[in-house]
PDB file of N, CA and C in Angstrom:
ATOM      1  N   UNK A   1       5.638  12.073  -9.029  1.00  0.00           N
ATOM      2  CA  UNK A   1       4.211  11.876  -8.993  1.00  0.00           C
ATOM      3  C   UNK A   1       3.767  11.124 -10.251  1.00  0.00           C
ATOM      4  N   UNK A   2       2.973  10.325  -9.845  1.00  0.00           N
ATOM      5  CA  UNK A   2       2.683   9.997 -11.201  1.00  0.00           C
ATOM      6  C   UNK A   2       1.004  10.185 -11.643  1.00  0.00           C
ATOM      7  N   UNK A   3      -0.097   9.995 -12.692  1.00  0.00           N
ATOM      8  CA  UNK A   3      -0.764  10.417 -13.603  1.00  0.00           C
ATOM      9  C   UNK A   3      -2.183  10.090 -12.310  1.00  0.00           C
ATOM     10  N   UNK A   4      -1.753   9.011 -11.953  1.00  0.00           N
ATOM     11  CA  UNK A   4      -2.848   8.832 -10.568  1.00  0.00           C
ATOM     12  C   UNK A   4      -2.837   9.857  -9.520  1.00  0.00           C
ATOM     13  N   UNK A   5      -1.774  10.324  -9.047  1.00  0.00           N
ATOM     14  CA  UNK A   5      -1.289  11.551  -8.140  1.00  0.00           C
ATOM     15  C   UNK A   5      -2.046  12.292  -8.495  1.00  0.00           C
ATOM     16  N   UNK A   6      -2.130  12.767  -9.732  1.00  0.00           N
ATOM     17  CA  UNK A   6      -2.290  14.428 -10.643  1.00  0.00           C
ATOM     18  C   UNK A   6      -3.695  14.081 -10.869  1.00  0.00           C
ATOM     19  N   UNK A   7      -4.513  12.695 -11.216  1.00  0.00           N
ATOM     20  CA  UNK A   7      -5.735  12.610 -11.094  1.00  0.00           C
ATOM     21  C   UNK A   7      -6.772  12.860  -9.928  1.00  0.00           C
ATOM     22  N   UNK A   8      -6.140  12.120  -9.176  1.00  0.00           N
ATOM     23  CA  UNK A   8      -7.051  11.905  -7.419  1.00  0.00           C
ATOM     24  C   UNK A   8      -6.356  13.638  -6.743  1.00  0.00           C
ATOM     25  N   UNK A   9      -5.635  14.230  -7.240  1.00  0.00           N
ATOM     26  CA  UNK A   9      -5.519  15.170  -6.384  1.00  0.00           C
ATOM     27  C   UNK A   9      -4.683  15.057  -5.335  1.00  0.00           C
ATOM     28  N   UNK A  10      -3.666  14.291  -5.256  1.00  0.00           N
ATOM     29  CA  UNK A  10      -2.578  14.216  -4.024  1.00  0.00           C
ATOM     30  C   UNK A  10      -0.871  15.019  -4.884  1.00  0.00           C
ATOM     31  N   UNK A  11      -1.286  16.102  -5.066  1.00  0.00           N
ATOM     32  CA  UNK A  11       0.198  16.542  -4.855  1.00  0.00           C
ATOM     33  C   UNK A  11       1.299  16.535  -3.497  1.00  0.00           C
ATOM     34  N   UNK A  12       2.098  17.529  -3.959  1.00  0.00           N
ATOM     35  CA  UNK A  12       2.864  17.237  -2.929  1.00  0.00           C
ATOM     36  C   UNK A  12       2.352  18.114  -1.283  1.00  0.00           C
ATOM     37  N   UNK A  13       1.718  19.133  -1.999  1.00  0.00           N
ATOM     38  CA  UNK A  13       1.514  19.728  -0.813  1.00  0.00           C
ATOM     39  C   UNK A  13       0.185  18.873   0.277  1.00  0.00           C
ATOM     40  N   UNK A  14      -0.778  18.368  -0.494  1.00  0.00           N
ATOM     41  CA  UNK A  14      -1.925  17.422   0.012  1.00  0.00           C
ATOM     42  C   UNK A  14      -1.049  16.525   0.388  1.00  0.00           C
ATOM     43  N   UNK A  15      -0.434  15.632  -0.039  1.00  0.00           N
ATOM     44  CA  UNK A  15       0.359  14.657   0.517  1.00  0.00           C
ATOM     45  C   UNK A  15       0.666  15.085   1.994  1.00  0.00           C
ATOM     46  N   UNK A  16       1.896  16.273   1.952  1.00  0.00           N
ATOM     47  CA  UNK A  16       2.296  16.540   3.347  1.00  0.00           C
ATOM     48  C   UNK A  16       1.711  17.028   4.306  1.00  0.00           C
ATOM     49  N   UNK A  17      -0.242  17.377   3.650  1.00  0.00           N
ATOM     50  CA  UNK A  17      -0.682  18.191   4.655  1.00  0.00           C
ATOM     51  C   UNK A  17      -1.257  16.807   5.642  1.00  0.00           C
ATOM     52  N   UNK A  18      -1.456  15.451   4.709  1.00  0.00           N
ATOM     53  CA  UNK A  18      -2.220  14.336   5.102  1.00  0.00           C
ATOM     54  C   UNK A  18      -1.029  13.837   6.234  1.00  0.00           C
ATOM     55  N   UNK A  19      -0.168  13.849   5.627  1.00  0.00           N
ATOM     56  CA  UNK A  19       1.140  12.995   6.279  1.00  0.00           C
ATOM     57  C   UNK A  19       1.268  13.969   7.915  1.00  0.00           C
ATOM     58  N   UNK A  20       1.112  15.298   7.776  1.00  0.00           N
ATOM     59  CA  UNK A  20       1.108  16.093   9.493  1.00  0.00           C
ATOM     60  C   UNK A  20      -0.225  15.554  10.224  1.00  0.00           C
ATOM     61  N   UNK A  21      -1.269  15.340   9.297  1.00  0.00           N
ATOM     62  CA  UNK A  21      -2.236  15.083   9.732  1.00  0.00           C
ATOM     63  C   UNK A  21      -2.358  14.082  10.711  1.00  0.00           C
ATOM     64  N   UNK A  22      -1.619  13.021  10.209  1.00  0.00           N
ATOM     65  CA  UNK A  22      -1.371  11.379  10.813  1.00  0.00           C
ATOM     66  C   UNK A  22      -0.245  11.946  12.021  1.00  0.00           C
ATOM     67  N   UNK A  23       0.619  12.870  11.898  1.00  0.00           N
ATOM     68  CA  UNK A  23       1.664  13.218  13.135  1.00  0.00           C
ATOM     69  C   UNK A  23       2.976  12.248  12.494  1.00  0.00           C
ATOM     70  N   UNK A  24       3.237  11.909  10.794  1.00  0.00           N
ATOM     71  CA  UNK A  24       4.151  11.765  10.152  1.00  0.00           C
ATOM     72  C   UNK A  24       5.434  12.916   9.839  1.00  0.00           C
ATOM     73  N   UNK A  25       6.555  12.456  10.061  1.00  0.00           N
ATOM     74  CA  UNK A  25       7.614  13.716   9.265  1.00  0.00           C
ATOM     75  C   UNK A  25       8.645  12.546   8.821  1.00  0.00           C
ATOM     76  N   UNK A  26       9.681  13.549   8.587  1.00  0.00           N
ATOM     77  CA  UNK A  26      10.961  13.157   7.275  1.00  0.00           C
ATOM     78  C   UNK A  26      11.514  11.970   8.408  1.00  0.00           C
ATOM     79  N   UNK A  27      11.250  12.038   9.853  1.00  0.00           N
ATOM     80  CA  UNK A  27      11.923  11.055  10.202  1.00  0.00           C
ATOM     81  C   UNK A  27      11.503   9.470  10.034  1.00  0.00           C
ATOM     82  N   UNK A  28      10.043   9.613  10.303  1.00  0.00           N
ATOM     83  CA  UNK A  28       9.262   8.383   9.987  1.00  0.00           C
ATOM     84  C   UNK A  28       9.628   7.767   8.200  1.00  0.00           C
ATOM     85  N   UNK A  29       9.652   9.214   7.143  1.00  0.00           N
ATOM     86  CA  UNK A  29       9.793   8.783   6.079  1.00  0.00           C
ATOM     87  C   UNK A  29      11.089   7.884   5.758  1.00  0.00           C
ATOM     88  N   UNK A  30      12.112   8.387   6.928  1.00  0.00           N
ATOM     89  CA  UNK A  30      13.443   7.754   6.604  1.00  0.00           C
ATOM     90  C   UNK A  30      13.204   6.410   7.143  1.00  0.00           C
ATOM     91  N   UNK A  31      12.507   6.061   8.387  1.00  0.00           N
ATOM     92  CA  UNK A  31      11.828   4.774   8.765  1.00  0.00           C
ATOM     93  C   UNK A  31      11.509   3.613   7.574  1.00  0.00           C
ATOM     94  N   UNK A  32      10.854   4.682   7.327  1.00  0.00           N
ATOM     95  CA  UNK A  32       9.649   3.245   6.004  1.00  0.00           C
ATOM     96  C   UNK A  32      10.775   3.380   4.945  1.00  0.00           C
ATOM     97  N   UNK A  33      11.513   4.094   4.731  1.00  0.00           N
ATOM     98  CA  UNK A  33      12.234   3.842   3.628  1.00  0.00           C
ATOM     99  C   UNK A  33      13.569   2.708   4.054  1.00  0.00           C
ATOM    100  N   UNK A  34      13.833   3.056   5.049  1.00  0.00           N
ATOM    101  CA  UNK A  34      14.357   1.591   5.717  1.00  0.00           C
ATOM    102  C   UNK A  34      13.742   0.598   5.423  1.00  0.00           C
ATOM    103  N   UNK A  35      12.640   0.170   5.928  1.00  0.00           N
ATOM    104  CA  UNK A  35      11.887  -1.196   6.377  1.00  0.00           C
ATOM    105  C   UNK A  35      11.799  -1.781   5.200  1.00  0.00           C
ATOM    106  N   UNK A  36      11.170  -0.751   4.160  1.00  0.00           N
ATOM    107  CA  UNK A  36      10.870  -1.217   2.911  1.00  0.00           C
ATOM    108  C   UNK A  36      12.378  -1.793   2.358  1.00  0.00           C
ATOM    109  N   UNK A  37      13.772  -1.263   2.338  1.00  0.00           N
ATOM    110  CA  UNK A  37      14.730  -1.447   1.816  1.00  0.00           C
ATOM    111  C   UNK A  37      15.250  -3.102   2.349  1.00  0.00           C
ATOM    112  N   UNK A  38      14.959  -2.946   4.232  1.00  0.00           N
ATOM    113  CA  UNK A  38      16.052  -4.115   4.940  1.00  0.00           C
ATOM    114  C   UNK A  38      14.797  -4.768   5.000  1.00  0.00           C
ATOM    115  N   UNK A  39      13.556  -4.884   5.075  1.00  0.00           N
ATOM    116  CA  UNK A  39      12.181  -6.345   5.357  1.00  0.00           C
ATOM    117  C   UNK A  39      11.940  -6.548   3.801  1.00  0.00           C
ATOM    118  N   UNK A  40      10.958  -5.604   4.205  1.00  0.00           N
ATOM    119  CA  UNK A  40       9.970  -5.730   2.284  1.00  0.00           C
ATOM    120  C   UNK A  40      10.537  -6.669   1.352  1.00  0.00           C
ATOM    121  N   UNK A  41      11.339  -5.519   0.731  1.00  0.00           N
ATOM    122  CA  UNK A  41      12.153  -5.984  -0.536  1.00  0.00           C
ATOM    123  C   UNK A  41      12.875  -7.669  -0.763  1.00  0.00           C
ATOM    124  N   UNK A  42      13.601  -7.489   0.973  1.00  0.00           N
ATOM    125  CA  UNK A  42      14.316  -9.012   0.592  1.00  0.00           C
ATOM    126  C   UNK A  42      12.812  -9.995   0.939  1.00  0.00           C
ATOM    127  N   UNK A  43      11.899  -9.599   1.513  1.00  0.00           N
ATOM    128  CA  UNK A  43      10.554 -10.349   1.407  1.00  0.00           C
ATOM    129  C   UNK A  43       9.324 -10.650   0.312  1.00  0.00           C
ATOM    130  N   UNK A  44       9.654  -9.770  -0.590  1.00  0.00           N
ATOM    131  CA  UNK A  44       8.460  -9.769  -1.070  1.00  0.00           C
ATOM    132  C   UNK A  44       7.851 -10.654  -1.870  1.00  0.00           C
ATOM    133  N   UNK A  45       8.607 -11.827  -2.059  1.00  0.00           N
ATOM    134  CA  UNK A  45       8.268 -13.090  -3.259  1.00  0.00           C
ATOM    135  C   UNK A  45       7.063 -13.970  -1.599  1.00  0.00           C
ATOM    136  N   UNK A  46       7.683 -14.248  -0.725  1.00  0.00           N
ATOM    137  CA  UNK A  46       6.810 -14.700   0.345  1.00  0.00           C
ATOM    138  C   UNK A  46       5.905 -13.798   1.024  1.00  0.00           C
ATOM    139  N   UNK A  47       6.029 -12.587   0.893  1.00  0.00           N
ATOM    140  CA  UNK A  47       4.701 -11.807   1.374  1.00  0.00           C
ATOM    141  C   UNK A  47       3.515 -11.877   0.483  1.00  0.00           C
ATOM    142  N   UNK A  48       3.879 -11.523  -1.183  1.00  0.00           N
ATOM    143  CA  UNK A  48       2.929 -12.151  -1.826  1.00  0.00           C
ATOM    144  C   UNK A  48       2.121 -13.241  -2.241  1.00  0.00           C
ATOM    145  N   UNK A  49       3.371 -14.338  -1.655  1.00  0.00           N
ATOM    146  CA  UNK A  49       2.327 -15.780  -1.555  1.00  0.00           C
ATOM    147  C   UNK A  49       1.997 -15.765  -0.795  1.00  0.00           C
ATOM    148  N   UNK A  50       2.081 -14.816   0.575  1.00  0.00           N
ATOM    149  CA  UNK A  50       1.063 -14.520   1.604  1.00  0.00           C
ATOM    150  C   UNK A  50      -0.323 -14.333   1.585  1.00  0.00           C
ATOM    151  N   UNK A  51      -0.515 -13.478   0.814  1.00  0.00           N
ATOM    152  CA  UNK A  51      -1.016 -12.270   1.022  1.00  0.00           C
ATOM    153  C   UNK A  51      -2.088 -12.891  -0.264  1.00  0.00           C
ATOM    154  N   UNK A  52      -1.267 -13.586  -0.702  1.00  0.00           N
ATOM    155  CA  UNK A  52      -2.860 -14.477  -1.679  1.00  0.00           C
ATOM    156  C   UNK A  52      -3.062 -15.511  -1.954  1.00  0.00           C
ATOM    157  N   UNK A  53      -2.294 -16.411  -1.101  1.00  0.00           N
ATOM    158  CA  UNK A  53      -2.943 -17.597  -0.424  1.00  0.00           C
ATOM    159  C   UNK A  53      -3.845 -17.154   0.962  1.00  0.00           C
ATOM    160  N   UNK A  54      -3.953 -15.767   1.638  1.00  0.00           N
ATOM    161  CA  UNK A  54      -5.139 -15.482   2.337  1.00  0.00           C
ATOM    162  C   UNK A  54      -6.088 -15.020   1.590  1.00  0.00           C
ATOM    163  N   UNK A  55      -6.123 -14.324   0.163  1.00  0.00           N
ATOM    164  CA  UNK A  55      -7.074 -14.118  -0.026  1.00  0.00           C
ATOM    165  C   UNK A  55      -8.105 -15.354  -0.747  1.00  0.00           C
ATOM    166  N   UNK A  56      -7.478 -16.379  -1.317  1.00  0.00           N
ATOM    167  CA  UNK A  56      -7.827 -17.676  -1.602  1.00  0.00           C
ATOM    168  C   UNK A  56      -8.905 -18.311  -0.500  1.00  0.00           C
ATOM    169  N   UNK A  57      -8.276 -18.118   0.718  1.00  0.00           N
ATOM    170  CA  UNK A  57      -8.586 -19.007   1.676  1.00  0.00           C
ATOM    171  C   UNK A  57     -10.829 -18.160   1.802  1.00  0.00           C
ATOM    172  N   UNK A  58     -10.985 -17.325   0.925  1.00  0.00           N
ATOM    173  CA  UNK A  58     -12.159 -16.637   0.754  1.00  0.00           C
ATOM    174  C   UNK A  58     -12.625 -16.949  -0.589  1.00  0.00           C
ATOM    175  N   UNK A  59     -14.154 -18.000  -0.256  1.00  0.00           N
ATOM    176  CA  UNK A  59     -15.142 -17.975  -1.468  1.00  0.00           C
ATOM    177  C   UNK A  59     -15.191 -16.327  -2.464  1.00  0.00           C
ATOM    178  N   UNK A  60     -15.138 -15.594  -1.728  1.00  0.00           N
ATOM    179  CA  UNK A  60     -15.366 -14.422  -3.005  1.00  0.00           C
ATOM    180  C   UNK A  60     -14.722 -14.107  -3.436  1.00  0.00           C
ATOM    181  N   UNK A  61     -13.360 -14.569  -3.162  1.00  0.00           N
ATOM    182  CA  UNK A  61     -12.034 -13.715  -3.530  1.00  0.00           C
ATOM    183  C   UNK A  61     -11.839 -14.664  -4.700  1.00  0.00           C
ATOM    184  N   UNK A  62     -12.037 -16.208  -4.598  1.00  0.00           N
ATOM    185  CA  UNK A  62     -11.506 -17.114  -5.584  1.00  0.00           C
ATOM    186  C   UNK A  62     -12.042 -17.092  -6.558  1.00  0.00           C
ATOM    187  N   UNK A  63     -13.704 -16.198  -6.540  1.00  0.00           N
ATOM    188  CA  UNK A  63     -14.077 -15.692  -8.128  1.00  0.00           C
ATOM    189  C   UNK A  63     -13.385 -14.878  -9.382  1.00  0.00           C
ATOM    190  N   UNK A  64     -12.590 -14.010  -8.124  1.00  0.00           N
ATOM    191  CA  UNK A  64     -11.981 -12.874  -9.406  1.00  0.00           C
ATOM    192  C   UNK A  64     -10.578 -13.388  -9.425  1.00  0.00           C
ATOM    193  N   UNK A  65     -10.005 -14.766  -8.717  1.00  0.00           N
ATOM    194  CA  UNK A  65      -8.608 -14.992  -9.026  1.00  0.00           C
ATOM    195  C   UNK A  65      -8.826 -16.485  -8.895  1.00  0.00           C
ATOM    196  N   UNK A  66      -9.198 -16.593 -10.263  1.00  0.00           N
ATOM    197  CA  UNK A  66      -9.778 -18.143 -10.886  1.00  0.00           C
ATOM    198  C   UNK A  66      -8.900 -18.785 -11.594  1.00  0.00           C
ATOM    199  N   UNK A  67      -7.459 -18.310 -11.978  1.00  0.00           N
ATOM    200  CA  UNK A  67      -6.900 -18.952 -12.373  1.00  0.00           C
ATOM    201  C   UNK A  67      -5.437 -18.421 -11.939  1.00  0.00           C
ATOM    202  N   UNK A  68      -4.151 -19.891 -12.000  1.00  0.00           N
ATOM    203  CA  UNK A  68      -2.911 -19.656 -11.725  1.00  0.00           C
ATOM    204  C   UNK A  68      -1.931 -18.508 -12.262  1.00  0.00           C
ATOM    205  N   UNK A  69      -2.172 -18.420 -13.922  1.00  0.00           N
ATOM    206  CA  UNK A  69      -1.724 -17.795 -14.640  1.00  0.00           C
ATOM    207  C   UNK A  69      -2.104 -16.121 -13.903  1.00  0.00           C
ATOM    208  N   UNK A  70      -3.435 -16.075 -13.539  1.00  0.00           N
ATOM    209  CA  UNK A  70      -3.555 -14.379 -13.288  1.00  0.00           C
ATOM    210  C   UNK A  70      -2.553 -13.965 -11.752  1.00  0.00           C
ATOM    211  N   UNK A  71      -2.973 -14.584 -10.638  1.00  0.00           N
ATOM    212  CA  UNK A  71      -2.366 -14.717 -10.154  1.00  0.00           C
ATOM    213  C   UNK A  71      -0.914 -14.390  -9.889  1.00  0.00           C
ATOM    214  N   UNK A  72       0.066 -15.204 -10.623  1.00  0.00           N
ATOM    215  CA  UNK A  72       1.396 -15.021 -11.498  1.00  0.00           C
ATOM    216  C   UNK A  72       1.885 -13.660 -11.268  1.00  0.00           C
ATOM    217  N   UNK A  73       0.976 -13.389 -12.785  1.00  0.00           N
ATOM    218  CA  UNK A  73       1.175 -11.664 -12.876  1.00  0.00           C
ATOM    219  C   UNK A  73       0.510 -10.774 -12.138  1.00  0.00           C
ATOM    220  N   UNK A  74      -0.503 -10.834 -11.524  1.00  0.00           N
ATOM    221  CA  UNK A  74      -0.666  -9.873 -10.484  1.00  0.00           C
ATOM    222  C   UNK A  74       0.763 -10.266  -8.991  1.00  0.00           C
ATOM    223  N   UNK A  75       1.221 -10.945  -8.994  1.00  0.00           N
ATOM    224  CA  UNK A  75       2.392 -11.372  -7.767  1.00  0.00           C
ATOM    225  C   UNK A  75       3.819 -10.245  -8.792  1.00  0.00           C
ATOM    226  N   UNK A  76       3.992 -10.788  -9.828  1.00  0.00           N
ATOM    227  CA  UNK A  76       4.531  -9.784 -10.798  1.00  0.00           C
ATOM    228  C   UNK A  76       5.010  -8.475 -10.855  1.00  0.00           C
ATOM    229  N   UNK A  77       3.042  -7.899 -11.008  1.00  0.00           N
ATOM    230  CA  UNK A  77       2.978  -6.484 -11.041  1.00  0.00           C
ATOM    231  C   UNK A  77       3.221  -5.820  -9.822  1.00  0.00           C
ATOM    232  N   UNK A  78       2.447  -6.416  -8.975  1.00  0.00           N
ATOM    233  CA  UNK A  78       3.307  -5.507  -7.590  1.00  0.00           C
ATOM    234  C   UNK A  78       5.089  -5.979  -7.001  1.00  0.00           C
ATOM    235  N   UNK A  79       5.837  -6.800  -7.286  1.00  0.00           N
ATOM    236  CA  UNK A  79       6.908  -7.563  -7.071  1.00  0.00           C
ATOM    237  C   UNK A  79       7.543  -5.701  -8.150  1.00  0.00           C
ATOM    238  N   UNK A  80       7.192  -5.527  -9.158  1.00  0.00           N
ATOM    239  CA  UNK A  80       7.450  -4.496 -10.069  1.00  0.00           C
ATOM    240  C   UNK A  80       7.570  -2.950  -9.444  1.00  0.00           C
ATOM    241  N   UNK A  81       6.286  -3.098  -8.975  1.00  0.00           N
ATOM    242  CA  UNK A  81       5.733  -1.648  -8.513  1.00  0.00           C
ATOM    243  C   UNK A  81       6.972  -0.988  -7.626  1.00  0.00           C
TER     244      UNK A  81
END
């Protein structure tokens, strides 16, 4: 967990009560932990030039990502995450 978890209030037990909620279990978790391992991952340098060259393609969006350099590192920080 990390400091956001322990802030907003999603331990583990909220977590799993949200996750029955949706009609999620350990099998779905083994799912996404797939997808993320065999799609995502080997994707994620082109999902993020996806994903903000759409948000570009929006007057309001190109206010708060006005320059190349930010950009960059926000592609970066989640490439990280």
């Amino acid at each position: 967990m990390t400091k956001y978890c322990d802030q907003f209030g999603f331990t583990a037990d909220a977590i799993k009560a949200r996750l029955a909620l949706l009609g999620l279990d350990a099998r779905d978790h083994a799912l996404g932990e797939q997808l993320q391992r065999e799609v995502i991952v080997p994707e994620l340098e082109q999902i993020a030039a996806a994903f903000y060259a759409e948000l570009l393609r929006h007057p309001q969006m190109r206010h708060f990502l006005d320059n190349d350099a930010l950009i960059e590192s926000l592609k970066r920080t989640q490439k990280n995450y």
